[in-house]
Protein backbone atom coordinates (compact mmCIF):
# COMPACT_ATOMS: atom_id res chain seq x y z
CA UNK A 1 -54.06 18.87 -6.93
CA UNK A 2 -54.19 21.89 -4.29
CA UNK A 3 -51.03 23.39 -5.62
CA UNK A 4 -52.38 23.11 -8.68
CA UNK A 5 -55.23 25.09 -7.83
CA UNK A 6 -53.22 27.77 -5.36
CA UNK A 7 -50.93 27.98 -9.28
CA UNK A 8 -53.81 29.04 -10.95
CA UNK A 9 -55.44 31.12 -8.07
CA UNK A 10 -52.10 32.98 -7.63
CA UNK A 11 -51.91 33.32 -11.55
CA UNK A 12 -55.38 34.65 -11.93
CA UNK A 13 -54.96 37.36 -9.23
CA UNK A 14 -52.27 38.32 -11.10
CA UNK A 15 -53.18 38.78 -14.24
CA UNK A 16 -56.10 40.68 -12.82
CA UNK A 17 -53.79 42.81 -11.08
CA UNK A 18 -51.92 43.34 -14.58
CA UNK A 19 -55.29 44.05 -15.83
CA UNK A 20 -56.84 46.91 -13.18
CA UNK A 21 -53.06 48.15 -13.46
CA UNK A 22 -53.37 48.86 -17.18
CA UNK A 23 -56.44 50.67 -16.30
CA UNK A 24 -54.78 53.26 -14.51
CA UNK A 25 -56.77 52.75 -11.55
CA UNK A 26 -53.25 51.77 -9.30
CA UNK A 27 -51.68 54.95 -11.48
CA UNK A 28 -50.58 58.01 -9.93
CA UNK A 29 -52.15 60.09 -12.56
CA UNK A 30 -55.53 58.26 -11.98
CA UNK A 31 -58.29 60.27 -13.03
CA UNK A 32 -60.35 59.31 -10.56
CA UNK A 33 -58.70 60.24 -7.83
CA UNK A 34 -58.34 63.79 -8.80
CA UNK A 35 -61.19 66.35 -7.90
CA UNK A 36 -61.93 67.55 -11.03
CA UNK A 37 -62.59 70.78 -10.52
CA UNK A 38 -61.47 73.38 -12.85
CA UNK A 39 -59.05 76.60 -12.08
CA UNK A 40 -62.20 78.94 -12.67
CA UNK A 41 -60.55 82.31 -10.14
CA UNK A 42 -57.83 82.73 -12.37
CA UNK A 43 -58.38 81.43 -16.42
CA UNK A 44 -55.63 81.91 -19.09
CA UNK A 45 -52.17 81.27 -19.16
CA UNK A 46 -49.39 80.98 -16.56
CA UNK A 47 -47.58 84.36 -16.44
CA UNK A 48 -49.83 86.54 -18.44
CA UNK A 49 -52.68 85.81 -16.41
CA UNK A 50 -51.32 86.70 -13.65
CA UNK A 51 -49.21 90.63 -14.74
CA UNK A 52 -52.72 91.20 -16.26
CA UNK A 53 -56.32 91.95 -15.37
CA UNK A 54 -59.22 90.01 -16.37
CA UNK A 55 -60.62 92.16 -18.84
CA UNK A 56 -57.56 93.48 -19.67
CA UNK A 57 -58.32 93.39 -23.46
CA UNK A 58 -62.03 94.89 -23.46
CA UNK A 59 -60.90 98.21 -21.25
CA UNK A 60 -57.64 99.88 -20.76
CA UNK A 61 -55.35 98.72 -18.28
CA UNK A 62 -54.03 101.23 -15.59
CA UNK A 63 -50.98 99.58 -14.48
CA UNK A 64 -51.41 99.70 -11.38
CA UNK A 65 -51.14 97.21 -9.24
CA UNK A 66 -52.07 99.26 -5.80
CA UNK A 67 -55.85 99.80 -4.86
CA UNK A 68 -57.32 103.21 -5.31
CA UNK A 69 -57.92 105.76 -2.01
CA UNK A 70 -61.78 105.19 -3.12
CA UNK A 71 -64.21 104.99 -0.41
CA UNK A 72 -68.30 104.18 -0.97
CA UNK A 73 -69.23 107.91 -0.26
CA UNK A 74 -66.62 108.34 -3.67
CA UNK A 75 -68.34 105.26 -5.81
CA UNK A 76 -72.31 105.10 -4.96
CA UNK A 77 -72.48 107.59 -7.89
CA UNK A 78 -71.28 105.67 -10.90
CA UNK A 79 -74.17 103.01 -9.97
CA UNK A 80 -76.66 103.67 -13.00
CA UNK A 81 -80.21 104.76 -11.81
CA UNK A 82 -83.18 106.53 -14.16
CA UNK A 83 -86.77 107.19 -13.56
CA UNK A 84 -89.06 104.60 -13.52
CA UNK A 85 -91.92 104.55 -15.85
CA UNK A 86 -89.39 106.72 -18.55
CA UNK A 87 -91.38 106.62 -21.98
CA UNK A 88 -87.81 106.85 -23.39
CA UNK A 89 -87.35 103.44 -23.06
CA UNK A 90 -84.45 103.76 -20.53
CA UNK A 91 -83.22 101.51 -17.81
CA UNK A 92 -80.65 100.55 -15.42
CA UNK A 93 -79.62 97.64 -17.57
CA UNK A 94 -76.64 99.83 -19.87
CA UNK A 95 -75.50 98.05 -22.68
CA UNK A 96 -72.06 99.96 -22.72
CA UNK A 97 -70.27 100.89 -19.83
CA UNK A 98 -67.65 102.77 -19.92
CA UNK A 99 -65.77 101.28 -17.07
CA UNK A 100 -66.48 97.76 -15.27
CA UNK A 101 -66.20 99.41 -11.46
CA UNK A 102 -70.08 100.32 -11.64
CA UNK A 103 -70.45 102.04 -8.28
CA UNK A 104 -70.71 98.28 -6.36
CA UNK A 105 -66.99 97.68 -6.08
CA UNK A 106 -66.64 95.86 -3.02
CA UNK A 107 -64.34 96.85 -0.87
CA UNK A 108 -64.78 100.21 -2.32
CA UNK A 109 -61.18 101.00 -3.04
CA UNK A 110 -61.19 98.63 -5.70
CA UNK A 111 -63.02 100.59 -7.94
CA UNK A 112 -60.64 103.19 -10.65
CA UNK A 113 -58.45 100.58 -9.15
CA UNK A 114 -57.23 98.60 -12.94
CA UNK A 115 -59.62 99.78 -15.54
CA UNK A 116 -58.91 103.78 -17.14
CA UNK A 117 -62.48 104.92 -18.82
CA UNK A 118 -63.03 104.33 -22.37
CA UNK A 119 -65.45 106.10 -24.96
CA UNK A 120 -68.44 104.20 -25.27
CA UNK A 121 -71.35 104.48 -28.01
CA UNK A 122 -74.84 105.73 -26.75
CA UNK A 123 -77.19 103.25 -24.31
CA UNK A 124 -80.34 105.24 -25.55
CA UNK A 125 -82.46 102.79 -26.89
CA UNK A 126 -84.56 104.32 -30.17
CA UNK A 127 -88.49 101.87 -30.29
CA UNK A 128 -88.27 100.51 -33.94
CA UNK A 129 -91.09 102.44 -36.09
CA UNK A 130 -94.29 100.76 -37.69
CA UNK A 131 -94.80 98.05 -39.33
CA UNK A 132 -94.77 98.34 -42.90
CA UNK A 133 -98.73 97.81 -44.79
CA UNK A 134 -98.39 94.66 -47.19
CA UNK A 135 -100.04 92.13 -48.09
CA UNK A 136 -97.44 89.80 -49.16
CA UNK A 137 -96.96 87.77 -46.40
CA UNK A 138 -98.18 86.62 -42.86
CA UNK A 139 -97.64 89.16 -39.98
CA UNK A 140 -95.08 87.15 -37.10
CA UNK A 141 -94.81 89.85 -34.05
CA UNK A 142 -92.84 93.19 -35.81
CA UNK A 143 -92.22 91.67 -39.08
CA UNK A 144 -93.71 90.15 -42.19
CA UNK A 145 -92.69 87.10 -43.31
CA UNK A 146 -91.81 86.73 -47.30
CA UNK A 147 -94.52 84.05 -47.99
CA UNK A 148 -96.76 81.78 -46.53
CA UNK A 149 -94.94 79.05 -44.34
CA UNK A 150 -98.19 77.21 -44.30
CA UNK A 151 -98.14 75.17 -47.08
CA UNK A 152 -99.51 71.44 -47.75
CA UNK A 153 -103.30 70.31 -46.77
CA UNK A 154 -105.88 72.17 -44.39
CA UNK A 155 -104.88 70.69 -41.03
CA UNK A 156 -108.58 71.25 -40.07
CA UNK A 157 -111.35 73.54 -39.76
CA UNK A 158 -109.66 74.78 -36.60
CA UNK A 159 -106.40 75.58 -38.04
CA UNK A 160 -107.10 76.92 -41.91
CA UNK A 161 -104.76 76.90 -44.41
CA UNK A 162 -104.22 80.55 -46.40
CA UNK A 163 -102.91 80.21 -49.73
């Protein structure tokens, strides 16, 4: 009766190591041993990735693969600064840059290092003009809405309904 039951131990153990094994738990490729953290420093593919910069397709690439002779007494200028309080609606915050290296390239020589200037459309900001007089809809911050989007019965005498 005891080998019996040492049969069937032995048996079950191994069907349940048949079982975990399936899993992919024993598995060299187990998921969960990995770290599973992705390649974030360096995205794209293999080679290309790698002969090109980043932003290789928004600005022009240089070619070079050298850092500039740039030092921070040559860069502190590009860094975008207007008056504060400007009526004109102007900030530090440009919309288009004509080159990434924005004066905080650090180390300093990497800046004109892989990007060539490009044309870039105007960051002036023009205020939108006033709002239209009519009376065909409900006034929502700038605009007008089309019709009232306050249909069905009065809520209450807090929150009135306008047909």
């Amino acid at each position: 009766m005891t080998k019996m039951k040492i049969f069937f131990g032995i048996l079950i153990f191994i069907m349940i190591c048949i079982a975990l094994n399936n899993t992919g738990i024993f598995s060299i490729n187990n998921k969960f041993l990995k770290e599973g953290l992705q390649n974030l420093a360096n995205p794209g593919e293999y080679p290309y990735s790698d002969e090109y910069p980043l932003l290789e397709g928004s600005y022009e690439y240089t070619g070079s693969k050298t850092r500039s002779n740039k030092d921070y007494n040559d860069i502190w200028w590009k860094y975008p600064v207007f008056r504060v309080g400007s009526y004109a609606q102007i900030t530090n915050n440009l919309r288009y840059w004509s080159n990434p290296d924005d004066g905080e390239c650090v180390p300093a020589d990497f800046c004109d290092a892989l990007y060539k200037d490009k044309e870039v459309s105007s960051n002036v900001i023009q205020p939108l003009g006033p709002v239209p007089e009519t009376m065909s809809g409900v006034r929502v911050n700038y605009y007008n809405t089309e019709q009232n989007l306050f249909l069905g019965p009065q809520a209450g005498p807090e929150l009135p309904v306008f047909a």
